[in-house]
PDB file of N, CA and C in Angstrom:
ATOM      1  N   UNK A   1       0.843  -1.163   0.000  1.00  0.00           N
ATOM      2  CA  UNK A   1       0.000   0.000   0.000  1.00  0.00           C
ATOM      3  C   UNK A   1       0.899   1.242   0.000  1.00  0.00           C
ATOM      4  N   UNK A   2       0.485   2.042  -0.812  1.00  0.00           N
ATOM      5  CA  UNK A   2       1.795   3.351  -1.223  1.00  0.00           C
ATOM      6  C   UNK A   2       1.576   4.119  -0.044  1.00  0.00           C
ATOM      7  N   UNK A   3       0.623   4.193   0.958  1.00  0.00           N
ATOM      8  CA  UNK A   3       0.408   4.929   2.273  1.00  0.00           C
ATOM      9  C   UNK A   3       1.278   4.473   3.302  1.00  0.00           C
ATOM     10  N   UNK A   4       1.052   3.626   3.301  1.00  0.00           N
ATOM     11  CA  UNK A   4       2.184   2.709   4.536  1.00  0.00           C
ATOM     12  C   UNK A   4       3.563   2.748   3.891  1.00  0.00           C
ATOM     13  N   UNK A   5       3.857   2.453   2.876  1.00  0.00           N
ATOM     14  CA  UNK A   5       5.159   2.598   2.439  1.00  0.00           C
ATOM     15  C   UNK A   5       5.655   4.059   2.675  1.00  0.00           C
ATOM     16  N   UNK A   6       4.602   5.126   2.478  1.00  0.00           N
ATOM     17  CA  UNK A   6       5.268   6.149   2.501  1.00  0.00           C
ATOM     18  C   UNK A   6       5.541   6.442   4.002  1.00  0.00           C
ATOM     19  N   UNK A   7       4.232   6.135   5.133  1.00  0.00           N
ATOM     20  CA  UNK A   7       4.710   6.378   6.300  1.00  0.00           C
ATOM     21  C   UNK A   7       6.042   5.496   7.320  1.00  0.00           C
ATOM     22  N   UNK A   8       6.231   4.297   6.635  1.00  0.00           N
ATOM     23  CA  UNK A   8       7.604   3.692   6.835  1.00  0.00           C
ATOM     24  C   UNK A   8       8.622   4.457   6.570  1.00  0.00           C
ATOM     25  N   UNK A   9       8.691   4.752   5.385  1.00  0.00           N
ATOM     26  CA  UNK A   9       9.684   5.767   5.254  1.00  0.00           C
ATOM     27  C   UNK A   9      10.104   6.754   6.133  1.00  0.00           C
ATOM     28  N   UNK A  10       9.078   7.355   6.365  1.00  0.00           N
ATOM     29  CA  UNK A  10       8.985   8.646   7.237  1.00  0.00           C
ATOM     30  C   UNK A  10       9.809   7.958   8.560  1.00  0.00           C
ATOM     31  N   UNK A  11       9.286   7.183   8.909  1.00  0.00           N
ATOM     32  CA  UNK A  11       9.888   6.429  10.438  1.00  0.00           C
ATOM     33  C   UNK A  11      11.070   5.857  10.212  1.00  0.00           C
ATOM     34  N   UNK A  12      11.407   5.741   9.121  1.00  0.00           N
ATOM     35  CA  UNK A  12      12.830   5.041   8.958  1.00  0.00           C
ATOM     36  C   UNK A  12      14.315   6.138   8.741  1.00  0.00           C
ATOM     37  N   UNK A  13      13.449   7.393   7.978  1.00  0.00           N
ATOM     38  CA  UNK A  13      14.505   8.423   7.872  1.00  0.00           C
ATOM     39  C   UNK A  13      14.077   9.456   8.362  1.00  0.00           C
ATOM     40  N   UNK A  14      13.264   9.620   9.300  1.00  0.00           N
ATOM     41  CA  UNK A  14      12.988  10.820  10.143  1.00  0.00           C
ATOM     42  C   UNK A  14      13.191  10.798  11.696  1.00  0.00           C
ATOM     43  N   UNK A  15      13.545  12.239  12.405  1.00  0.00           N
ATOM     44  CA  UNK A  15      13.270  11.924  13.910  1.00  0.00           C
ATOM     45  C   UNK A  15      11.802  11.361  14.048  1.00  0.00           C
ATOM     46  N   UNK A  16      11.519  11.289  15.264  1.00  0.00           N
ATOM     47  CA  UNK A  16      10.325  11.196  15.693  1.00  0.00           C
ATOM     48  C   UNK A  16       9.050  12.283  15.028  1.00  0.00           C
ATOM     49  N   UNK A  17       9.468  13.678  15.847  1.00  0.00           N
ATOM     50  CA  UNK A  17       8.825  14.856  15.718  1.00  0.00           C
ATOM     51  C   UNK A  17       8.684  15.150  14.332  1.00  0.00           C
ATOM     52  N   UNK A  18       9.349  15.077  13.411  1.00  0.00           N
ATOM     53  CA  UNK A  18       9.442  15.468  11.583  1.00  0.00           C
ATOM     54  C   UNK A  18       8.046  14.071  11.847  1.00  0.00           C
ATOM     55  N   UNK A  19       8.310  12.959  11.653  1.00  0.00           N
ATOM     56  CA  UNK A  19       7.582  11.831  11.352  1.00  0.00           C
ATOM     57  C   UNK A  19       6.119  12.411  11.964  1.00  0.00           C
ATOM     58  N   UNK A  20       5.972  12.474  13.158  1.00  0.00           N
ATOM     59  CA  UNK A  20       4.501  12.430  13.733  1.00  0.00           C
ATOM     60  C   UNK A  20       4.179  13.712  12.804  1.00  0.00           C
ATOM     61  N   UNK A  21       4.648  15.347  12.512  1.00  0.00           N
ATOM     62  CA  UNK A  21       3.895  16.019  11.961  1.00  0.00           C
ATOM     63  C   UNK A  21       4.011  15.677  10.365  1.00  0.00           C
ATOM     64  N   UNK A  22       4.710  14.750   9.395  1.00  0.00           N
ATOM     65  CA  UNK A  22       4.200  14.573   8.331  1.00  0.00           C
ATOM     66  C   UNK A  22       3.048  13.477   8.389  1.00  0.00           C
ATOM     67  N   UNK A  23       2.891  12.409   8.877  1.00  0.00           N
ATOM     68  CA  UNK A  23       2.286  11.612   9.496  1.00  0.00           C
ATOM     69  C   UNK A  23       0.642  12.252   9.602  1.00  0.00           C
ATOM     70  N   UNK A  24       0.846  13.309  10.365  1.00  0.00           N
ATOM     71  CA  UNK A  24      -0.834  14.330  10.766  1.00  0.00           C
ATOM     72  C   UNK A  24      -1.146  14.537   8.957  1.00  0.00           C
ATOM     73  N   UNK A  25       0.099  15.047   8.848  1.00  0.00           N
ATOM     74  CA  UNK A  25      -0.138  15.571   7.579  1.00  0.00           C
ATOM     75  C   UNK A  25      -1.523  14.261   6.228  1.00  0.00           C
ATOM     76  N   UNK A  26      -0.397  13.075   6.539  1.00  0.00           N
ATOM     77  CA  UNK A  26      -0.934  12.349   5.733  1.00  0.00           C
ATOM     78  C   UNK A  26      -2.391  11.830   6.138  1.00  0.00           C
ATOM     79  N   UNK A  27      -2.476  12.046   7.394  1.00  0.00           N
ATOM     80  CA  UNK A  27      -3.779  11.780   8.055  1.00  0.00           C
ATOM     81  C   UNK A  27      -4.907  12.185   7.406  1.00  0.00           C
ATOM     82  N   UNK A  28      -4.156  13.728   7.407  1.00  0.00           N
ATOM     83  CA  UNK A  28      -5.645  14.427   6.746  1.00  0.00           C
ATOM     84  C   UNK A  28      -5.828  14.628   5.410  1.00  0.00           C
ATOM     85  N   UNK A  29      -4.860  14.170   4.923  1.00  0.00           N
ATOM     86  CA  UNK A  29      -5.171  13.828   3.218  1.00  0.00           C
ATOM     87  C   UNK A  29      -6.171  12.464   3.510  1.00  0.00           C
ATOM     88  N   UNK A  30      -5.635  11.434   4.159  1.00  0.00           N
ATOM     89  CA  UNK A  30      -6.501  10.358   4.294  1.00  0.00           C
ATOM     90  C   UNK A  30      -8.092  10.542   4.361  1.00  0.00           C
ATOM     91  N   UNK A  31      -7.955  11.292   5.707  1.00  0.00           N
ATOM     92  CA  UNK A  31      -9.515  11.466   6.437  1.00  0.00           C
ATOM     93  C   UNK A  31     -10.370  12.382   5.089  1.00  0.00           C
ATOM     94  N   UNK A  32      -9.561  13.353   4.540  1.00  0.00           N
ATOM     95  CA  UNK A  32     -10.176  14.730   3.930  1.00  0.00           C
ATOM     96  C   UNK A  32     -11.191  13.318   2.635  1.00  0.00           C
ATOM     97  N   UNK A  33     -10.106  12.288   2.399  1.00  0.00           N
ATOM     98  CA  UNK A  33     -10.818  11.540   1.293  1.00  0.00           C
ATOM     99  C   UNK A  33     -11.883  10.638   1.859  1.00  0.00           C
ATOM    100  N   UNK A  34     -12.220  10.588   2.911  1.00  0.00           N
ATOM    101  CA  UNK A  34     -13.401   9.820   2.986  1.00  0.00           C
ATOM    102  C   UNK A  34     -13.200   8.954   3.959  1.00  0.00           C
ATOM    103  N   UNK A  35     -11.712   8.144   4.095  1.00  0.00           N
ATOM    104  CA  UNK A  35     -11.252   7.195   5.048  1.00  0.00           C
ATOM    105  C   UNK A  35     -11.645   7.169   6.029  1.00  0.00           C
ATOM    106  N   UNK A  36     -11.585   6.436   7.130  1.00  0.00           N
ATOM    107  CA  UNK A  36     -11.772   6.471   8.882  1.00  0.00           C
ATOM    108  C   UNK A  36     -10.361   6.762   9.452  1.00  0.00           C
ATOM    109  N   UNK A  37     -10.143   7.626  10.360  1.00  0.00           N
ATOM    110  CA  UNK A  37      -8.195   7.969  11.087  1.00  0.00           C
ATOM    111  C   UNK A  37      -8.360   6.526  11.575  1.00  0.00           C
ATOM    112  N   UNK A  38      -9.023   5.731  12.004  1.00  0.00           N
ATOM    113  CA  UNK A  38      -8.251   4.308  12.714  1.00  0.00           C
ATOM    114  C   UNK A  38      -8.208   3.601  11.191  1.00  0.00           C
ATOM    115  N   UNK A  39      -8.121   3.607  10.164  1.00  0.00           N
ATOM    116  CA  UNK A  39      -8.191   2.764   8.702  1.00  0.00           C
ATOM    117  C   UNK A  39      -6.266   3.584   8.380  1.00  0.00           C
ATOM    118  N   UNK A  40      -6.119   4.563   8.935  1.00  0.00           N
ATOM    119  CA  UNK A  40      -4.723   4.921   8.538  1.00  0.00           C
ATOM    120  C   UNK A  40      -3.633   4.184   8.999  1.00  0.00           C
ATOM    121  N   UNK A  41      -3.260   4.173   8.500  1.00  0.00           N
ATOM    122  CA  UNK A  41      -1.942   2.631   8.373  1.00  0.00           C
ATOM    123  C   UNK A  41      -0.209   3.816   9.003  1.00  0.00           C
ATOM    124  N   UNK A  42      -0.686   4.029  10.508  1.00  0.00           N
ATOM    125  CA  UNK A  42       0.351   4.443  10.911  1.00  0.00           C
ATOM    126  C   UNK A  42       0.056   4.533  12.582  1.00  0.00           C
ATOM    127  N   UNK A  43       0.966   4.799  13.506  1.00  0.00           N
ATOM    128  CA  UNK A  43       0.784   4.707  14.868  1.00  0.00           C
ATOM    129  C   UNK A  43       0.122   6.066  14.955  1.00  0.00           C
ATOM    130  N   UNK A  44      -0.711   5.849  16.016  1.00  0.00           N
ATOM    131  CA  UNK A  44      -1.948   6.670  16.454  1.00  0.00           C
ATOM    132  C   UNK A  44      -1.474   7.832  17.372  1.00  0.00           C
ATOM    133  N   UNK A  45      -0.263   8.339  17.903  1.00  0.00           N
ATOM    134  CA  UNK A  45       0.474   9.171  18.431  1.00  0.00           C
ATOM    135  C   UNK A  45      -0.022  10.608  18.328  1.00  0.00           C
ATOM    136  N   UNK A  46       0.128  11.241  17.114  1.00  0.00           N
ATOM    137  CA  UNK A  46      -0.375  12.871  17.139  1.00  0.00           C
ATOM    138  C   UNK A  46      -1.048  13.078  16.109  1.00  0.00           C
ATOM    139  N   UNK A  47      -0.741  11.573  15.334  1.00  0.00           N
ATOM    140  CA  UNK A  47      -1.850  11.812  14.169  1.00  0.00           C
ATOM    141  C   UNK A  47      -3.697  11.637  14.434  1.00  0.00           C
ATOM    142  N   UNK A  48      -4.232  12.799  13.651  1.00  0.00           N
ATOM    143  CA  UNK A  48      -5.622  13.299  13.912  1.00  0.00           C
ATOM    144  C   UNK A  48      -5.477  15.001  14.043  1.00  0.00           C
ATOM    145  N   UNK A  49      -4.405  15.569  14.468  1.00  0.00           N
ATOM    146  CA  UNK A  49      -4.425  17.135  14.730  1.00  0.00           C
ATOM    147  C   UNK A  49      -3.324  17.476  13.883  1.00  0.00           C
ATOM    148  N   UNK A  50      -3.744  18.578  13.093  1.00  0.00           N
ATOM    149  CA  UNK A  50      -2.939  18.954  12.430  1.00  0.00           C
ATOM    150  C   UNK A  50      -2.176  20.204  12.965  1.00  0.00           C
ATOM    151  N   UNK A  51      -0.994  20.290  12.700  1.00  0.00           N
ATOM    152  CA  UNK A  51      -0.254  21.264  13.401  1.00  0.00           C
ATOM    153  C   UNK A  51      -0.184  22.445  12.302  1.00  0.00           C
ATOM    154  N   UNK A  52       0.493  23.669  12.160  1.00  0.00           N
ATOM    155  CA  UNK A  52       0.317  24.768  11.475  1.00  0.00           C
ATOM    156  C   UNK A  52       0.988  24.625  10.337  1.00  0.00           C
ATOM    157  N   UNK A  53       1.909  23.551  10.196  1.00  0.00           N
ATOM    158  CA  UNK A  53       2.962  23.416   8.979  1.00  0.00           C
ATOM    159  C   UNK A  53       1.645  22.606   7.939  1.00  0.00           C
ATOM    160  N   UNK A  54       0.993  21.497   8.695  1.00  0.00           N
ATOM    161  CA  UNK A  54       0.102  20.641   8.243  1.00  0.00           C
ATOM    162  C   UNK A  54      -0.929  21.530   7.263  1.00  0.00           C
ATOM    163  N   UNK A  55      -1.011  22.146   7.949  1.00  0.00           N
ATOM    164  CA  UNK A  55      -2.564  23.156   7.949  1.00  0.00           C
ATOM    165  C   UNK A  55      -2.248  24.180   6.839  1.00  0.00           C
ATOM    166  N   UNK A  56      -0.886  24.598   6.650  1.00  0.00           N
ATOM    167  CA  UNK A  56      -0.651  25.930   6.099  1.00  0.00           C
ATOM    168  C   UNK A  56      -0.398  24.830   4.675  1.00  0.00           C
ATOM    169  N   UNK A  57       0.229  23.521   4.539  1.00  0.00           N
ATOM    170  CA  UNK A  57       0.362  22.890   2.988  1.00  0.00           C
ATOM    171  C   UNK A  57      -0.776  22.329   2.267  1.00  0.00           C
ATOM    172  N   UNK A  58      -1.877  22.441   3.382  1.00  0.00           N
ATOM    173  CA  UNK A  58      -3.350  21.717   2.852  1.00  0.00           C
ATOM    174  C   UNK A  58      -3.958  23.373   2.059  1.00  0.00           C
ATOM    175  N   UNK A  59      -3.755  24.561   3.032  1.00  0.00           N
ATOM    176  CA  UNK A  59      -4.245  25.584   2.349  1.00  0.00           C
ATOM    177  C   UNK A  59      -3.433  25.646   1.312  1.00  0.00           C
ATOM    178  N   UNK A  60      -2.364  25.920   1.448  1.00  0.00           N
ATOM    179  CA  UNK A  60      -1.677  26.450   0.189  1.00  0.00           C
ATOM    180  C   UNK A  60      -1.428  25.456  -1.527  1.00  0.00           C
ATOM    181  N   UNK A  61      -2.173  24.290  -1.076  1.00  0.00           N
ATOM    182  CA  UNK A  61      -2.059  23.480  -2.353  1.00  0.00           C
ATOM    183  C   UNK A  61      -3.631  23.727  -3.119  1.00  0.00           C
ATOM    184  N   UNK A  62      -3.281  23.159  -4.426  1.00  0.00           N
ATOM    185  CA  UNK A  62      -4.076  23.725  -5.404  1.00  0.00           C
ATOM    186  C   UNK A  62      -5.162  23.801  -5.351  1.00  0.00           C
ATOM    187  N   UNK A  63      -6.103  24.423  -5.525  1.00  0.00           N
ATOM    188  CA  UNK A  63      -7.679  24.822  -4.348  1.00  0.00           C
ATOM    189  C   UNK A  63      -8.417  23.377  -5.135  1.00  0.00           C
ATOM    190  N   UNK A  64      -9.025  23.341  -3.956  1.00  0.00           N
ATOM    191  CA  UNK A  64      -9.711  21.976  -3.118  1.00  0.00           C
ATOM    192  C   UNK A  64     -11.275  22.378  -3.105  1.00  0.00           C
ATOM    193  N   UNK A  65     -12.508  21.954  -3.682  1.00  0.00           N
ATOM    194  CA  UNK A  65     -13.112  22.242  -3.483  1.00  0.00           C
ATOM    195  C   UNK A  65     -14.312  21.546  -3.116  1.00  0.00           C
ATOM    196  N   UNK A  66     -13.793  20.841  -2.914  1.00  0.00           N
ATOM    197  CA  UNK A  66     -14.537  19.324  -2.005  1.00  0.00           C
ATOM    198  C   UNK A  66     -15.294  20.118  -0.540  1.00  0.00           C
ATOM    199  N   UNK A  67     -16.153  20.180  -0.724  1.00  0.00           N
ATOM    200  CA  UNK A  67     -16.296  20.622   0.672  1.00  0.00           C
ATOM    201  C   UNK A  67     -16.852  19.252   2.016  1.00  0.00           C
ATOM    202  N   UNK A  68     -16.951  18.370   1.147  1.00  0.00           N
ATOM    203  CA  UNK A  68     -17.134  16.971   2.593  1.00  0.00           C
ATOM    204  C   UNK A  68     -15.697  17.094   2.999  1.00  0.00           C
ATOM    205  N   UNK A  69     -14.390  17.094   2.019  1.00  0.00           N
ATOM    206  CA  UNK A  69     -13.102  17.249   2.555  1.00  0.00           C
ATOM    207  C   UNK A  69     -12.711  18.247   3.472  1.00  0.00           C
ATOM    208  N   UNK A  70     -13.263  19.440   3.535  1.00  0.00           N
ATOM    209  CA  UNK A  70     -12.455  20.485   4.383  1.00  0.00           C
ATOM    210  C   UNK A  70     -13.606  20.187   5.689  1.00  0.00           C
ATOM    211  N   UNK A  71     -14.784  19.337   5.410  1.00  0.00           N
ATOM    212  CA  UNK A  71     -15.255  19.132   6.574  1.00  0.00           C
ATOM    213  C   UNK A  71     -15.386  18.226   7.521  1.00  0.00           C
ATOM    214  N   UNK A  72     -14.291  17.364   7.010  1.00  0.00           N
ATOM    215  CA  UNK A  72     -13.986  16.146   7.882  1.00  0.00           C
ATOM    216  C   UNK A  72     -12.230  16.535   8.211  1.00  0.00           C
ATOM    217  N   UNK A  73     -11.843  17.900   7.459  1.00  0.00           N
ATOM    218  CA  UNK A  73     -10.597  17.946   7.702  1.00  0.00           C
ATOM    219  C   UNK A  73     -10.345  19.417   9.422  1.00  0.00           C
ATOM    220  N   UNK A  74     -11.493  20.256   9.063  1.00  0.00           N
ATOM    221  CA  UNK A  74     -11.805  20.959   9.921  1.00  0.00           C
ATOM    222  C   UNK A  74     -11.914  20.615  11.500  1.00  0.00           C
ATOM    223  N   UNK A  75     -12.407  19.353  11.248  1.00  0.00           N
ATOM    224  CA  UNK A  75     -12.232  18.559  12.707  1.00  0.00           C
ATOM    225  C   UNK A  75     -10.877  18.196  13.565  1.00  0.00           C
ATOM    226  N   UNK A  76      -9.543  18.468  12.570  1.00  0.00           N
ATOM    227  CA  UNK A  76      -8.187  17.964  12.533  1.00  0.00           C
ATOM    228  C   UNK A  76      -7.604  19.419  13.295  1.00  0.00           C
ATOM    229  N   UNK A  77      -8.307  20.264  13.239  1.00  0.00           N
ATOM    230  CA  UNK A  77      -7.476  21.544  13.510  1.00  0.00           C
ATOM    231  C   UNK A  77      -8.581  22.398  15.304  1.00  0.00           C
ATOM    232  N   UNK A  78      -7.539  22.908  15.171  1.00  0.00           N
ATOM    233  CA  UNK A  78      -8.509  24.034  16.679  1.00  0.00           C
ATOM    234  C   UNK A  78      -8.069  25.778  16.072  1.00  0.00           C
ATOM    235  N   UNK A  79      -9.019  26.411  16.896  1.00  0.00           N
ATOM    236  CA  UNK A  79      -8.992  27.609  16.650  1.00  0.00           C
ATOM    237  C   UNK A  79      -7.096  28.311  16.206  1.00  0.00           C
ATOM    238  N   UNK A  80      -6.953  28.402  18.143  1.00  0.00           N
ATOM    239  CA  UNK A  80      -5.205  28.574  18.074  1.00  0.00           C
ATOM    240  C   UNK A  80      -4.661  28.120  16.588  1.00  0.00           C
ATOM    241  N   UNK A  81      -4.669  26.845  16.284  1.00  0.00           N
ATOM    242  CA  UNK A  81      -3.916  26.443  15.538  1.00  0.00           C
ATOM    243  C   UNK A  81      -4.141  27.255  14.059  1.00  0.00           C
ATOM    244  N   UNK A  82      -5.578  27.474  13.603  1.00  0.00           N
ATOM    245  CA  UNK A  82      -5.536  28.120  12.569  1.00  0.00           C
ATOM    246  C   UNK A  82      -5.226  29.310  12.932  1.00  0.00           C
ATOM    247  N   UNK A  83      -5.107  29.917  13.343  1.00  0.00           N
ATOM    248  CA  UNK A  83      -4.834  31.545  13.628  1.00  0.00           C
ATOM    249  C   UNK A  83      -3.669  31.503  13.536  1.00  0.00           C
ATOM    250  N   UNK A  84      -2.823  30.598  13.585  1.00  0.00           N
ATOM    251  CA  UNK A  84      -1.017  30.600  13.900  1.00  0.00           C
ATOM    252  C   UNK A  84      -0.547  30.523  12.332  1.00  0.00           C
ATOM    253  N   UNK A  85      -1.894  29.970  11.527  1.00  0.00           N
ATOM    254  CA  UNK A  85      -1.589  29.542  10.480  1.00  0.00           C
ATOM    255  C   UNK A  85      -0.958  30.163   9.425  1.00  0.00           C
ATOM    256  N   UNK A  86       0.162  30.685   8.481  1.00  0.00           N
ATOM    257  CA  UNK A  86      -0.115  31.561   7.965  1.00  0.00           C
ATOM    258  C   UNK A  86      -0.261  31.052   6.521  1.00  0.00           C
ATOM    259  N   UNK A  87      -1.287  31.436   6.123  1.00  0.00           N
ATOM    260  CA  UNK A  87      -2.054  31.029   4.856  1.00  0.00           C
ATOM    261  C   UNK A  87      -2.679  31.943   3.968  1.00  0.00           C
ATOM    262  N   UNK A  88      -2.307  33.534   4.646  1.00  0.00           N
ATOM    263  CA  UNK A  88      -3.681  34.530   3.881  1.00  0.00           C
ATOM    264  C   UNK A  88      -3.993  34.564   2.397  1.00  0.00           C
ATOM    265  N   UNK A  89      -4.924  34.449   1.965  1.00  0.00           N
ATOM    266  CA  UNK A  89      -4.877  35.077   0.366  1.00  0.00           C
ATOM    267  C   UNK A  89      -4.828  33.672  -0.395  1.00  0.00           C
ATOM    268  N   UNK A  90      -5.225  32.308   0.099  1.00  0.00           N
ATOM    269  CA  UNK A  90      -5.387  30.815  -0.589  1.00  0.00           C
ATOM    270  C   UNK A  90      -6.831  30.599  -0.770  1.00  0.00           C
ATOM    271  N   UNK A  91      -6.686  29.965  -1.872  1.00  0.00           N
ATOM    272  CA  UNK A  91      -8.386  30.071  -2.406  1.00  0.00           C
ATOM    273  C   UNK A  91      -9.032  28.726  -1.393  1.00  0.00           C
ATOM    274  N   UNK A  92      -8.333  28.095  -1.140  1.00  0.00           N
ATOM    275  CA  UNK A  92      -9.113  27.033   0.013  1.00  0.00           C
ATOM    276  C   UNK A  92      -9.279  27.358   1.535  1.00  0.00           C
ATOM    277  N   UNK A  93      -9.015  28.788   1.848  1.00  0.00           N
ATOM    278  CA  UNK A  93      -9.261  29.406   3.127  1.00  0.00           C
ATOM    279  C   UNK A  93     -10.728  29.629   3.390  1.00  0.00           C
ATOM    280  N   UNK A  94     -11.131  30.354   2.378  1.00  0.00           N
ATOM    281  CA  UNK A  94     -12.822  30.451   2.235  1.00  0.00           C
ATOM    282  C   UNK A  94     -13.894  28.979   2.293  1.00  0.00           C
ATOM    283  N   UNK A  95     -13.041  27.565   1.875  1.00  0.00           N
ATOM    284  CA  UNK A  95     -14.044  27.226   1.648  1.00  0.00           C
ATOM    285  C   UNK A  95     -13.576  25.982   2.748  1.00  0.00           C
ATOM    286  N   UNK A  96     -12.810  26.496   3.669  1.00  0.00           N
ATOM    287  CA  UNK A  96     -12.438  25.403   5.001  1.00  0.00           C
ATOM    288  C   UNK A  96     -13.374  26.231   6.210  1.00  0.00           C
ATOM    289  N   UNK A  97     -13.560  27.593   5.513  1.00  0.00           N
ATOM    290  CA  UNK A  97     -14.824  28.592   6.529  1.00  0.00           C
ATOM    291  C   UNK A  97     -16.069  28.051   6.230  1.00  0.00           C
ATOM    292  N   UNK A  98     -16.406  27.248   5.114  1.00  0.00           N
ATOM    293  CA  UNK A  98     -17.820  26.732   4.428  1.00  0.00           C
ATOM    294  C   UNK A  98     -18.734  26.225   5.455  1.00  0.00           C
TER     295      UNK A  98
END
Protein backbone atom coordinates (compact mmCIF):
# COMPACT_ATOMS: atom_id res chain seq x y z
CA UNK A 1 0.00 0.00 0.00
CA UNK A 2 1.79 3.35 -1.22
CA UNK A 3 0.41 4.93 2.27
CA UNK A 4 2.18 2.71 4.54
CA UNK A 5 5.16 2.60 2.44
CA UNK A 6 5.27 6.15 2.50
CA UNK A 7 4.71 6.38 6.30
CA UNK A 8 7.60 3.69 6.83
CA UNK A 9 9.68 5.77 5.25
CA UNK A 10 8.98 8.65 7.24
CA UNK A 11 9.89 6.43 10.44
CA UNK A 12 12.83 5.04 8.96
CA UNK A 13 14.51 8.42 7.87
CA UNK A 14 12.99 10.82 10.14
CA UNK A 15 13.27 11.92 13.91
CA UNK A 16 10.32 11.20 15.69
CA UNK A 17 8.83 14.86 15.72
CA UNK A 18 9.44 15.47 11.58
CA UNK A 19 7.58 11.83 11.35
CA UNK A 20 4.50 12.43 13.73
CA UNK A 21 3.89 16.02 11.96
CA UNK A 22 4.20 14.57 8.33
CA UNK A 23 2.29 11.61 9.50
CA UNK A 24 -0.83 14.33 10.77
CA UNK A 25 -0.14 15.57 7.58
CA UNK A 26 -0.93 12.35 5.73
CA UNK A 27 -3.78 11.78 8.06
CA UNK A 28 -5.64 14.43 6.75
CA UNK A 29 -5.17 13.83 3.22
CA UNK A 30 -6.50 10.36 4.29
CA UNK A 31 -9.51 11.47 6.44
CA UNK A 32 -10.18 14.73 3.93
CA UNK A 33 -10.82 11.54 1.29
CA UNK A 34 -13.40 9.82 2.99
CA UNK A 35 -11.25 7.20 5.05
CA UNK A 36 -11.77 6.47 8.88
CA UNK A 37 -8.19 7.97 11.09
CA UNK A 38 -8.25 4.31 12.71
CA UNK A 39 -8.19 2.76 8.70
CA UNK A 40 -4.72 4.92 8.54
CA UNK A 41 -1.94 2.63 8.37
CA UNK A 42 0.35 4.44 10.91
CA UNK A 43 0.78 4.71 14.87
CA UNK A 44 -1.95 6.67 16.45
CA UNK A 45 0.47 9.17 18.43
CA UNK A 46 -0.37 12.87 17.14
CA UNK A 47 -1.85 11.81 14.17
CA UNK A 48 -5.62 13.30 13.91
CA UNK A 49 -4.42 17.13 14.73
CA UNK A 50 -2.94 18.95 12.43
CA UNK A 51 -0.25 21.26 13.40
CA UNK A 52 0.32 24.77 11.48
CA UNK A 53 2.96 23.42 8.98
CA UNK A 54 0.10 20.64 8.24
CA UNK A 55 -2.56 23.16 7.95
CA UNK A 56 -0.65 25.93 6.10
CA UNK A 57 0.36 22.89 2.99
CA UNK A 58 -3.35 21.72 2.85
CA UNK A 59 -4.25 25.58 2.35
CA UNK A 60 -1.68 26.45 0.19
CA UNK A 61 -2.06 23.48 -2.35
CA UNK A 62 -4.08 23.72 -5.40
CA UNK A 63 -7.68 24.82 -4.35
CA UNK A 64 -9.71 21.98 -3.12
CA UNK A 65 -13.11 22.24 -3.48
CA UNK A 66 -14.54 19.32 -2.01
CA UNK A 67 -16.30 20.62 0.67
CA UNK A 68 -17.13 16.97 2.59
CA UNK A 69 -13.10 17.25 2.55
CA UNK A 70 -12.46 20.49 4.38
CA UNK A 71 -15.25 19.13 6.57
CA UNK A 72 -13.99 16.15 7.88
CA UNK A 73 -10.60 17.95 7.70
CA UNK A 74 -11.81 20.96 9.92
CA UNK A 75 -12.23 18.56 12.71
CA UNK A 76 -8.19 17.96 12.53
CA UNK A 77 -7.48 21.54 13.51
CA UNK A 78 -8.51 24.03 16.68
CA UNK A 79 -8.99 27.61 16.65
CA UNK A 80 -5.21 28.57 18.07
CA UNK A 81 -3.92 26.44 15.54
CA UNK A 82 -5.54 28.12 12.57
CA UNK A 83 -4.83 31.55 13.63
CA UNK A 84 -1.02 30.60 13.90
CA UNK A 85 -1.59 29.54 10.48
CA UNK A 86 -0.12 31.56 7.97
CA UNK A 87 -2.05 31.03 4.86
CA UNK A 88 -3.68 34.53 3.88
CA UNK A 89 -4.88 35.08 0.37
CA UNK A 90 -5.39 30.81 -0.59
CA UNK A 91 -8.39 30.07 -2.41
CA UNK A 92 -9.11 27.03 0.01
CA UNK A 93 -9.26 29.41 3.13
CA UNK A 94 -12.82 30.45 2.23
CA UNK A 95 -14.04 27.23 1.65
CA UNK A 96 -12.44 25.40 5.00
CA UNK A 97 -14.82 28.59 6.53
CA UNK A 98 -17.82 26.73 4.43
Amino acid sequence: MPTRDAVDALTARMTTDVADRMSAFLAALWQGGGSTLASFPAPQRDVGHLDETALMYLLESEDITDAAFWNRVVRMISLPILLRTPAAGTGNLPVLDA
